[in-house]
Protein backbone atom coordinates (compact mmCIF):
# COMPACT_ATOMS: atom_id res chain seq x y z
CA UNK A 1 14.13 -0.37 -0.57
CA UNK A 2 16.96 2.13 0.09
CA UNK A 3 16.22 5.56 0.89
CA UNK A 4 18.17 6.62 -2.65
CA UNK A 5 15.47 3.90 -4.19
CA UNK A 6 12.42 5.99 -2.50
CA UNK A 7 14.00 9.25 -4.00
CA UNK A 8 14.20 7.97 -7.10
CA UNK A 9 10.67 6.83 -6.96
CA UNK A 10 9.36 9.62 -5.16
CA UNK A 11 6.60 10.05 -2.65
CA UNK A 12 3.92 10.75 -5.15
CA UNK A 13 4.81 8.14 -7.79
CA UNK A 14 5.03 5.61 -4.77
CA UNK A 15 1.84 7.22 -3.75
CA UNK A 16 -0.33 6.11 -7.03
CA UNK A 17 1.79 2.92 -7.30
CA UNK A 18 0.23 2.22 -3.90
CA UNK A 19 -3.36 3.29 -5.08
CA UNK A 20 -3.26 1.66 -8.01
CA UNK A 21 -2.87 -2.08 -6.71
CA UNK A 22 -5.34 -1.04 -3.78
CA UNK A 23 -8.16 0.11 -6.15
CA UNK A 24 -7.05 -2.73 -8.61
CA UNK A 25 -7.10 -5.51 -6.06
CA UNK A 26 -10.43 -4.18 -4.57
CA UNK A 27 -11.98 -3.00 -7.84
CA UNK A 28 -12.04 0.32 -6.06
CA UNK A 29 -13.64 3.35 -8.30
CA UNK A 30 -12.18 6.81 -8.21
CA UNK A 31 -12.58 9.47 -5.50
CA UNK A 32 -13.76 5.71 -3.12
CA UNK A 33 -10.43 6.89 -0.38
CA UNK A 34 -12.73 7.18 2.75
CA UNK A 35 -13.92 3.58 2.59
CA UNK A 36 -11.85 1.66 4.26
CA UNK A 37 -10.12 -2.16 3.44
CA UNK A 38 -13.23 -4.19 5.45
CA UNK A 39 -15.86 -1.84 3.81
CA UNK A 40 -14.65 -2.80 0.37
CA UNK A 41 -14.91 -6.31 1.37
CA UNK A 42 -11.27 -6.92 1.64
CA UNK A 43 -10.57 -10.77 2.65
CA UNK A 44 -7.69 -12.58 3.34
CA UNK A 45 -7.22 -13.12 -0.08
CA UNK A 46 -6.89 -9.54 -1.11
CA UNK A 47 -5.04 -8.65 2.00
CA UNK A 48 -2.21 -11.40 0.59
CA UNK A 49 -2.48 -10.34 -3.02
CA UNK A 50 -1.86 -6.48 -1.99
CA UNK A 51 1.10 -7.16 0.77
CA UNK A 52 2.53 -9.41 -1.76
CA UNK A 53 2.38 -7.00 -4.93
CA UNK A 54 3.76 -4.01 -3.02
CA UNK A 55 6.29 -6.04 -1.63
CA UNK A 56 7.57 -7.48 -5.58
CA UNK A 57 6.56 -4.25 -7.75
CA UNK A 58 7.94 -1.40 -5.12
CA UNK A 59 10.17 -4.00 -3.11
CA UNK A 60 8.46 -2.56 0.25
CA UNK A 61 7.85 -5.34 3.02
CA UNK A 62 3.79 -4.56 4.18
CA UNK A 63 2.42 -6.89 5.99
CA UNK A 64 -1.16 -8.63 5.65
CA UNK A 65 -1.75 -7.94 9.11
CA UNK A 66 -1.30 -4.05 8.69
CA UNK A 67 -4.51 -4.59 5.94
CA UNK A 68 -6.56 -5.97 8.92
CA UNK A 69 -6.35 -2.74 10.90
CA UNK A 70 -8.30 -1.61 8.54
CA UNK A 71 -7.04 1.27 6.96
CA UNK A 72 -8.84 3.36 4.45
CA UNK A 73 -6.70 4.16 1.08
CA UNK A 74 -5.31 7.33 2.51
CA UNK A 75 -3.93 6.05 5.75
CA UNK A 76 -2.63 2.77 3.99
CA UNK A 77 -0.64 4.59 1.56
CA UNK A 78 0.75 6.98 3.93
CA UNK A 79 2.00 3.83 6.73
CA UNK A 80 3.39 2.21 2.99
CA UNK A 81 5.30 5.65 2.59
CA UNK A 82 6.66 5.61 5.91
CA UNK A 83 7.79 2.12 5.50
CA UNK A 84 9.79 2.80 2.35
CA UNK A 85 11.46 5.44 4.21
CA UNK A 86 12.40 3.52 6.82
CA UNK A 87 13.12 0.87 5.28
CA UNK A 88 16.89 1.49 4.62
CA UNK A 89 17.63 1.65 8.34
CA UNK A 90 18.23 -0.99 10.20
């Protein structure tokens, strides 16, 4: 993803892009963004099914590894951003 392609998306669409395959992938209820991915009893299998969504719906490389630091839903989303943005440099 270009930086023109994160413009275009924009930080807060990204944002709930990025929240919405978390909480779908981890059946994650509302106002749950403290908890973080090993307290929601993220596995190996939802670790691949989130790296590999973000990376074909928003076209942003995450890898499953960064999952297994085990981020809550706030600091995931923000190291996604921060990808995306970088992303279009080399």
């Amino acid at each position: 993803m270009t930086h023109d392609a994160v413009d275009t998306v924009g930080d807060s669409s990204l944002e709930e892009k990025v929240e919405a395959i978390w909480r779908e992938v981890l059946d994650v209820p509302e106002g749950q963004r403290d908890v973080t991915f090993m307290d929601l009893g993220g596995q190996s299998v939802a670790a691949v099914l989130i790296a590999t969504r973000i990376g074909e719906e928003l076209n942003i490389p995450v890898e499953v590894a960064d999952l297994f630091d085990d981020p809550t839903l706030e600091t995931f989303v923000r190291d996604v951003v921060a990808k995306a943005r970088g992303a279009g440099t080399p």
